[in-house]
Protein backbone atom coordinates (compact mmCIF):
# COMPACT_ATOMS: atom_id res chain seq x y z
CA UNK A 1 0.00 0.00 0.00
CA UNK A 2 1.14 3.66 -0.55
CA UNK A 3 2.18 6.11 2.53
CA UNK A 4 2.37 9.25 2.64
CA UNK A 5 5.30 11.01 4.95
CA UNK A 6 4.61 14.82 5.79
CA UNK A 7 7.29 16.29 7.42
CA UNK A 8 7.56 19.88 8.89
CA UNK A 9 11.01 21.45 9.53
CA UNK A 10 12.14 23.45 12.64
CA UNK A 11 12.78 27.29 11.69
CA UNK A 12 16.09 27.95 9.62
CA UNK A 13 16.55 24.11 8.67
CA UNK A 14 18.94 25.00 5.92
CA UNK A 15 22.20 24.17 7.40
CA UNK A 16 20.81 21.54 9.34
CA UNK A 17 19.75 19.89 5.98
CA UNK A 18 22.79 20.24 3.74
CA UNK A 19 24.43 18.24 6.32
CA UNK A 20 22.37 14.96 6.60
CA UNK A 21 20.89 15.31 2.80
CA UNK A 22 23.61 13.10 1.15
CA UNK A 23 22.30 10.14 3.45
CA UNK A 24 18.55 11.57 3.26
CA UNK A 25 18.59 11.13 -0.59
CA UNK A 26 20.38 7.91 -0.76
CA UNK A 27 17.61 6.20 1.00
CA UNK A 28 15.21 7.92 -0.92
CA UNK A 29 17.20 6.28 -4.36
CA UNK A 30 16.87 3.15 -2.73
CA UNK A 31 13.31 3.06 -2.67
CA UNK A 32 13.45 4.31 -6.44
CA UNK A 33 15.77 1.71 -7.41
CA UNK A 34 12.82 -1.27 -5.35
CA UNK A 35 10.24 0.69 -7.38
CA UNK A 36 8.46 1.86 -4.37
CA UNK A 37 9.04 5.50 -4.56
CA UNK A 38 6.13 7.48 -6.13
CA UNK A 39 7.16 11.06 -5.26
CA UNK A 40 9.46 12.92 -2.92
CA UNK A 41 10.42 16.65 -2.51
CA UNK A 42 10.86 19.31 -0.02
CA UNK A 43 8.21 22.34 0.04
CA UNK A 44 10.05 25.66 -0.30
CA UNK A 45 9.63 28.51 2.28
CA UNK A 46 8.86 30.64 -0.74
CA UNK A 47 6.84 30.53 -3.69
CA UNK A 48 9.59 29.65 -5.78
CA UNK A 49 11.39 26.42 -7.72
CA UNK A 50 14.89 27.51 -5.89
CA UNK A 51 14.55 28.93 -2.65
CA UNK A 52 17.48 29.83 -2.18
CA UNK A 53 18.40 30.89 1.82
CA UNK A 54 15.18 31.29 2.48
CA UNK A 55 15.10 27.11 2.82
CA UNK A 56 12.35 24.87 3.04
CA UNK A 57 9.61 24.40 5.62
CA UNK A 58 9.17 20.39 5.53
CA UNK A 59 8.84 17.47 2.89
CA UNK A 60 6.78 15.27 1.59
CA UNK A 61 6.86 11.31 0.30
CA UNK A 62 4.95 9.02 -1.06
CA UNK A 63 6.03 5.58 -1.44
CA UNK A 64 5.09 1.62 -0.82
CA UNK A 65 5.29 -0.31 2.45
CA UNK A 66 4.32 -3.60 3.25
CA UNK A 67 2.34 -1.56 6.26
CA UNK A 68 2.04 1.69 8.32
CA UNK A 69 4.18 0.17 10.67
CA UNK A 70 7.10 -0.11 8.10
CA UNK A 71 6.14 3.43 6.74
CA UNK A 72 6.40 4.79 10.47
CA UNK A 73 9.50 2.91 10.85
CA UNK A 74 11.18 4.01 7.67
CA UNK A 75 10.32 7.65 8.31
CA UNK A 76 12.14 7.97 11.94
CA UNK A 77 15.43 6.26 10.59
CA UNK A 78 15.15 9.26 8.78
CA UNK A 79 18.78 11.14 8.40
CA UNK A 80 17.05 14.38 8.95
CA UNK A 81 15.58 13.81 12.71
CA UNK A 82 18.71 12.47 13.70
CA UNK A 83 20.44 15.94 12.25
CA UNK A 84 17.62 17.93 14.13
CA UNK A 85 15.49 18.66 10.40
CA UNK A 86 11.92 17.86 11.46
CA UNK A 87 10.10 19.26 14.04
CA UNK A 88 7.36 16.51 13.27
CA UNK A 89 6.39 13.50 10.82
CA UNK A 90 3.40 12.40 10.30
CA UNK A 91 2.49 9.13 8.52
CA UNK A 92 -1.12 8.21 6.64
CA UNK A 93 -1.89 5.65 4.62
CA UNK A 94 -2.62 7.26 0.78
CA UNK A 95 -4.88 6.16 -2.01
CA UNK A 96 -3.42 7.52 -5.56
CA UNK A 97 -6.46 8.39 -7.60
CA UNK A 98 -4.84 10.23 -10.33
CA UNK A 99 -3.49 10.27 -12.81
């Protein structure tokens, strides 16, 4: 089943995030490479494709787990809330309707 993994950064997240995205996007890959990733992205703090320092305020994922359990799991071996990046995840199951 698809999850979806909402994730809202503390304030000024920028640094925090260059330093644990290497690991952050390799485990994102992985789930590419398993064909379980559907979507992933941060949301910038500004209307605009490259935020520049003004950063990003959280992320969001969607992607296939055996359950919510997993999901939940996979989300807090997240690189970014060891590094301090999230001030909160929350985890839902998600039914894709289009396209």
């Amino acid at each position: 089943m698809l999850y979806v993994i909402f994730s809202q950064d503390v304030e000024n997240s920028l640094p925090l995030r260059a330093k644990s995205r290497p690991a952050h996007v390799e485990r994102l890959q992985a789930l590419k490479s398993e064909g379980r990733l559907v979507l992933a992205g941060p949301c910038p703090a500004i209307d605009a494709e490259d935020p520049g320092e003004a950063g990003f305020t959280g992320s969001m994922i969607v992607a296939e787990f055996e359950s919510l359990e997993d999901a939940q799991a996979w989300a807090d071996a997240d690189p970014y809330i060891e590094a301090g990046v999230y001030q909160s995840v929350i985890v839902k199951p998600y039914k894709k309707v289009l396209p």
